[in-house]
Protein backbone atom coordinates (compact mmCIF):
# COMPACT_ATOMS: atom_id res chain seq x y z
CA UNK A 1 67.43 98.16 44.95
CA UNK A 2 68.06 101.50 46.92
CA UNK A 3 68.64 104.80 45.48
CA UNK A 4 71.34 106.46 47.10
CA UNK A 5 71.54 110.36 48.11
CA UNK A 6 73.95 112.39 45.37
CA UNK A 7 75.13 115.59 47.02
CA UNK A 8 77.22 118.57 44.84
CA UNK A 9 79.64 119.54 47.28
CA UNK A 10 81.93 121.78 44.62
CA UNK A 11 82.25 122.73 41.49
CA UNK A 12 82.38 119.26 39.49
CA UNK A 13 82.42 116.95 42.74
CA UNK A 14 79.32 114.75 43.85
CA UNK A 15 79.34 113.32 47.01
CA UNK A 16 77.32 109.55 47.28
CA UNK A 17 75.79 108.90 50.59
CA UNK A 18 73.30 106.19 51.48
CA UNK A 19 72.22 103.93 54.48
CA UNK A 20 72.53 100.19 54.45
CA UNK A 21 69.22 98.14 56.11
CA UNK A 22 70.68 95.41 56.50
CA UNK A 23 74.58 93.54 56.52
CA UNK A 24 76.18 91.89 54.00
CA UNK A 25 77.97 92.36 50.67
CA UNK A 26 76.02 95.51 48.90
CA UNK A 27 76.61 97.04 45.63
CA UNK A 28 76.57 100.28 44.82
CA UNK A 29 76.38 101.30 40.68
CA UNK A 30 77.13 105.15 40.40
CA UNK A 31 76.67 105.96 36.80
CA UNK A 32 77.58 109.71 34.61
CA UNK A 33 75.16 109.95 31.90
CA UNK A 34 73.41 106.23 32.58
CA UNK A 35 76.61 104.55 31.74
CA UNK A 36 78.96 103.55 35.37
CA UNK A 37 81.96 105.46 36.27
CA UNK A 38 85.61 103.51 35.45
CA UNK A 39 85.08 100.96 38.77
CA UNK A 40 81.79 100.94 39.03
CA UNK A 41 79.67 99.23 40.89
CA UNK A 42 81.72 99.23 43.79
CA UNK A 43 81.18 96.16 46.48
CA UNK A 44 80.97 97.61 50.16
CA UNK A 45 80.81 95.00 52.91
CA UNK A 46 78.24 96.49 55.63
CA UNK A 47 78.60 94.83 58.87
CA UNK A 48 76.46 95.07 61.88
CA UNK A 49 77.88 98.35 63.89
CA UNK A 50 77.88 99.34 67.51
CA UNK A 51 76.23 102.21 69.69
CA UNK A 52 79.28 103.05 72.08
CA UNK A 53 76.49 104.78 74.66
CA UNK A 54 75.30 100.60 75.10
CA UNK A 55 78.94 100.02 76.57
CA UNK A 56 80.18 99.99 80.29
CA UNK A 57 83.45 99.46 82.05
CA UNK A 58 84.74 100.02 85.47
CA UNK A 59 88.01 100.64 85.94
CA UNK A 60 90.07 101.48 89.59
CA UNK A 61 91.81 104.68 89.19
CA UNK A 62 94.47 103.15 91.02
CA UNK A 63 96.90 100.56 89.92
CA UNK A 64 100.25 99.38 90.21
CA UNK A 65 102.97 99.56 87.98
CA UNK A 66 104.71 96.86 86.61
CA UNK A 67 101.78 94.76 87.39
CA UNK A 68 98.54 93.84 84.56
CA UNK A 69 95.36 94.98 85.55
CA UNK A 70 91.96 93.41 83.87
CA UNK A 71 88.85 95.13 83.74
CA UNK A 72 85.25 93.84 81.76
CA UNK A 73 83.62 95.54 78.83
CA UNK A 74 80.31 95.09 79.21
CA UNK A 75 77.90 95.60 76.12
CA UNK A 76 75.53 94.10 73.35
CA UNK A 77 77.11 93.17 70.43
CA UNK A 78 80.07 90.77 69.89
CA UNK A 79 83.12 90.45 67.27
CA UNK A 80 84.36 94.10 67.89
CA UNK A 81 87.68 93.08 67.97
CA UNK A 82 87.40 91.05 65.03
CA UNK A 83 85.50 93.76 63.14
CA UNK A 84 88.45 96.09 63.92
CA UNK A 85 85.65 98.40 66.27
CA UNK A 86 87.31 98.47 69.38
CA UNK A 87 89.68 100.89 70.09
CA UNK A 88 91.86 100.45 73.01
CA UNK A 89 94.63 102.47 74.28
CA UNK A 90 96.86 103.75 77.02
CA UNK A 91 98.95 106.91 77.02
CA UNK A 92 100.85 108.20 79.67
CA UNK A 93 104.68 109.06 80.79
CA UNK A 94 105.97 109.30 77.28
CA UNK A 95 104.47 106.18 76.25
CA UNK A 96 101.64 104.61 74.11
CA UNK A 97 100.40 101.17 74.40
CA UNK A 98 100.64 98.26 72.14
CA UNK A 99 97.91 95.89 71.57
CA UNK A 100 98.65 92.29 71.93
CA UNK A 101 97.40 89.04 71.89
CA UNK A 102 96.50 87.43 75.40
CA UNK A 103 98.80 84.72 75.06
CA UNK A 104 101.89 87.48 74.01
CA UNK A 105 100.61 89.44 76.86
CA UNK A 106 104.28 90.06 78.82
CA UNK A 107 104.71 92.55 81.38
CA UNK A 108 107.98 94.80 80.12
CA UNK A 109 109.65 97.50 82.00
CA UNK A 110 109.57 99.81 79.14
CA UNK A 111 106.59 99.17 77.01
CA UNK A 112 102.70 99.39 77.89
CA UNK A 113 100.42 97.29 76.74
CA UNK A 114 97.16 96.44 76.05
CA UNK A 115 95.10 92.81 75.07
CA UNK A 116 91.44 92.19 74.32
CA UNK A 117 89.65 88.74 75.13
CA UNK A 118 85.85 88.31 73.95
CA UNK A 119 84.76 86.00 76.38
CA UNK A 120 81.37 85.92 75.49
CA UNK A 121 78.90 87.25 72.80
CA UNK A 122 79.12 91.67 73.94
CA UNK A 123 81.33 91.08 77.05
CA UNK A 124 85.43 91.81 76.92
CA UNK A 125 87.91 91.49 79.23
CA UNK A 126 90.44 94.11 79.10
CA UNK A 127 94.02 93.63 80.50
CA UNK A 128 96.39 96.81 80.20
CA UNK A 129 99.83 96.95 81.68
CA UNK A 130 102.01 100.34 83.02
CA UNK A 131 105.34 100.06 82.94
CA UNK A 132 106.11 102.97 85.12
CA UNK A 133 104.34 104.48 87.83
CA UNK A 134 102.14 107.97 87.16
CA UNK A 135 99.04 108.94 85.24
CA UNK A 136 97.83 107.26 82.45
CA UNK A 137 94.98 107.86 80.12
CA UNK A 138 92.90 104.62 79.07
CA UNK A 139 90.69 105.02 76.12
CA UNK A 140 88.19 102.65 75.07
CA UNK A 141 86.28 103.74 71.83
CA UNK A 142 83.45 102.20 69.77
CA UNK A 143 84.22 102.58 66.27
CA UNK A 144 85.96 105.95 67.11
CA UNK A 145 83.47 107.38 69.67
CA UNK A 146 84.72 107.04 73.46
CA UNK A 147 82.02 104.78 75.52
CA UNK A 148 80.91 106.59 78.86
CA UNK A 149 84.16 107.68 80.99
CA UNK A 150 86.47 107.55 78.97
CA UNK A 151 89.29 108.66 78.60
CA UNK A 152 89.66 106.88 82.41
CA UNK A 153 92.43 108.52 84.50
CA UNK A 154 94.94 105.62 86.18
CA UNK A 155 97.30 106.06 88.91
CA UNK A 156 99.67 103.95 88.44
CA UNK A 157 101.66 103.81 91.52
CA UNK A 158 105.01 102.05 92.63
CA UNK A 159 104.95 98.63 93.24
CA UNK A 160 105.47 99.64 96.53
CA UNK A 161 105.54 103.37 98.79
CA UNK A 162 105.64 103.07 102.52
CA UNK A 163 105.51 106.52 102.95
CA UNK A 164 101.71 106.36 101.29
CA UNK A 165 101.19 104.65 104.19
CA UNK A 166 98.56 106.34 107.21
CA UNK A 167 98.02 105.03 110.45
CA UNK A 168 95.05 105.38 113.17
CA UNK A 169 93.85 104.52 115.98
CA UNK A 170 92.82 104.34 119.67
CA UNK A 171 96.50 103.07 119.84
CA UNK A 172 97.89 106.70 118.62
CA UNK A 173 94.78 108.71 120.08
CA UNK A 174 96.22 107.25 123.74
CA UNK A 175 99.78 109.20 123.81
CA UNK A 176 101.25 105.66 123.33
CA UNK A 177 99.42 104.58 126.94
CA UNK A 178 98.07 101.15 127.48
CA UNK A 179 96.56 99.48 130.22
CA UNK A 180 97.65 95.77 130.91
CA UNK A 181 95.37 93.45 129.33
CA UNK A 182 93.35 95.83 127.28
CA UNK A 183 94.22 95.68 123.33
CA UNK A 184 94.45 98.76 121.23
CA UNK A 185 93.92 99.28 118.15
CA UNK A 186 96.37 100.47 115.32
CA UNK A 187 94.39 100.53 111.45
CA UNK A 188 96.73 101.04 108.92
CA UNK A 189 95.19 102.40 105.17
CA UNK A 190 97.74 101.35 101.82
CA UNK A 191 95.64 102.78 99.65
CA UNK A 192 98.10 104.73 97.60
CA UNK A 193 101.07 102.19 99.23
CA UNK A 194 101.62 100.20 96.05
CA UNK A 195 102.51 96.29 96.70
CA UNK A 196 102.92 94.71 99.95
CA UNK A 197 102.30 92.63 102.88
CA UNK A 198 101.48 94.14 106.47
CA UNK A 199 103.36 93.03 109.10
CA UNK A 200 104.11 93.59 112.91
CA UNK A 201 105.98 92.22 115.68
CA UNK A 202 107.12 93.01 119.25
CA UNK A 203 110.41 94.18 119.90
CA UNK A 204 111.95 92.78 123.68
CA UNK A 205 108.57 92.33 125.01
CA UNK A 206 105.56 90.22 125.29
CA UNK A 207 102.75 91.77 123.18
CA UNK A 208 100.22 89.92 121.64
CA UNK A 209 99.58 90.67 118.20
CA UNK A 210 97.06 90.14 115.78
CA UNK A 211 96.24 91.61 112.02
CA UNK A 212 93.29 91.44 109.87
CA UNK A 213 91.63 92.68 106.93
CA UNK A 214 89.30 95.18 107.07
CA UNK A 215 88.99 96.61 103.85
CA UNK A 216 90.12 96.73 100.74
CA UNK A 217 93.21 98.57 101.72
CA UNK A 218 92.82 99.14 105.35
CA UNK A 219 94.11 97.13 107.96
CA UNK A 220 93.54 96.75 111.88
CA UNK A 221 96.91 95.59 114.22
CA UNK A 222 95.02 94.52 117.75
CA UNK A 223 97.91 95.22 120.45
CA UNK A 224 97.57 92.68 123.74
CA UNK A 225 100.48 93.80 126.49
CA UNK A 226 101.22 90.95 128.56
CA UNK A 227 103.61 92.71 130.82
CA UNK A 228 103.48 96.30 132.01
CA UNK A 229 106.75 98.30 130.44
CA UNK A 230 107.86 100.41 127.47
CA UNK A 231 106.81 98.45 124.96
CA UNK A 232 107.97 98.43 121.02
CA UNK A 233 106.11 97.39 118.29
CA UNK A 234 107.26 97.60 114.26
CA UNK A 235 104.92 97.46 111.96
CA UNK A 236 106.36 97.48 108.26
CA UNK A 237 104.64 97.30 104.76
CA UNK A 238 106.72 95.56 102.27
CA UNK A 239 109.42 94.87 105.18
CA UNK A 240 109.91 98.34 105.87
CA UNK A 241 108.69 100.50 108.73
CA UNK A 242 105.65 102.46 108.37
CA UNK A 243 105.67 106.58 109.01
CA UNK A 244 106.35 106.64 112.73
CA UNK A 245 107.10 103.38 113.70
């Protein structure tokens, strides 16, 4: 048995506070004049809360639109979502997410979305989904307070932007010289390019070409001329040419 704190907060009105050590069904008896109030006791079911400050999640600021992006809660207690203490949601170009199951998790032009998986005892895996591209605001509360970061700002950017694209490299820094049998190098950053695959090729001439990954979102062409000539060489993201090719 607990007594609880009664507060007079107007003329007439009590207010009845009182902290719960431990979680489970409680009952709470409020009485006028040793005789309970029309309802009274009332049953309150405490369950075990959550400090949002104990949660982390990284999120990319960048994503692209149209396609889902998953990032990991990462925390101490479990059952959030079945307690109703998670809070997630993304706003942005007119538009508010809906939360959905994982399984009913469809990507749709014109709605965003949001799903929630528990995949172990504190840990989450969060998948939202922007239909359009722009900026989005992704909250992720803790029984109504915001964890660390959030709101989170998202990018959302086309699936995919050649112009976005920048190129660099000892095979720009030349004047568009080469020496036979030496390679240059052309490095390519998509960062803010959306979608899509790199790709180059030599127009009516014999260039050897090569690409490879550098980076996340930077990439390196290594230009081989076989034969001494003007030499032309495409290079297209998401089949179309880059800014000055």
């Amino acid at each position: 048995v607990h007594t609880a704190k009664v507060t007079k907060t107007n003329v007439d009105v009590y207010e009845v506070s009182f902290v719960a050590a431990e979680t489970g069904q409680h009952l709470v008896d409020v009485r006028w004049g040793d005789v309970s109030i029309p309802n009274s006791p009332y049953m309150i079911d405490v369950i075990e809360g959550a400090d949002s400050r104990q949660f982390t999640l990284t999120v990319d600021n960048t994503c692209t639109a149209l396609q889902p992006v998953k990032s990991v809660l990462v925390g101490s207690v479990g059952d959030l979502v079945k307690k109703g203490l998670l809070q997630v949601k993304l706003r942005g170009q007119g538009l508010e997410s809906k939360l959905v199951g994982p399984f009913e998790f469809q990507p749709i032009a014109t709605e965003a979305q949001v799903s929630i998986t528990e995949t172990k005892k504190g840990t989450y895996e969060i998948q939202y989904y922007a239909p359009k591209p722009g900026k989005y605001l992704l909250s992720v509360r803790i029984d109504g307070v915001d964890i660390s970061g959030s709101p989170f700002q998202i990018n959302a950017l086309p699936l995919s932007d050649v112009s976005s694209c920048i190129s660099y490299g000892s095979a720009l820094e030349s004047g568009y010289v080469c020496l036979l049998g030496r390679t240059m190098e052309l490095n390519v950053d998509v960062t803010k390019a959306g979608i899509g695959t790199l790709e180059a090729r030599a127009v009516n001439c014999n260039c050897k070409i090569s690409i490879s990954k550098q980076e996340r979102k930077t990439y390196t062409v290594k230009l081989e001329p076989r034969e001494s000539g003007v030499h032309t060489i495409e290079v297209l993201w998401g089949g179309v040419p880059i800014p000055g090719s």
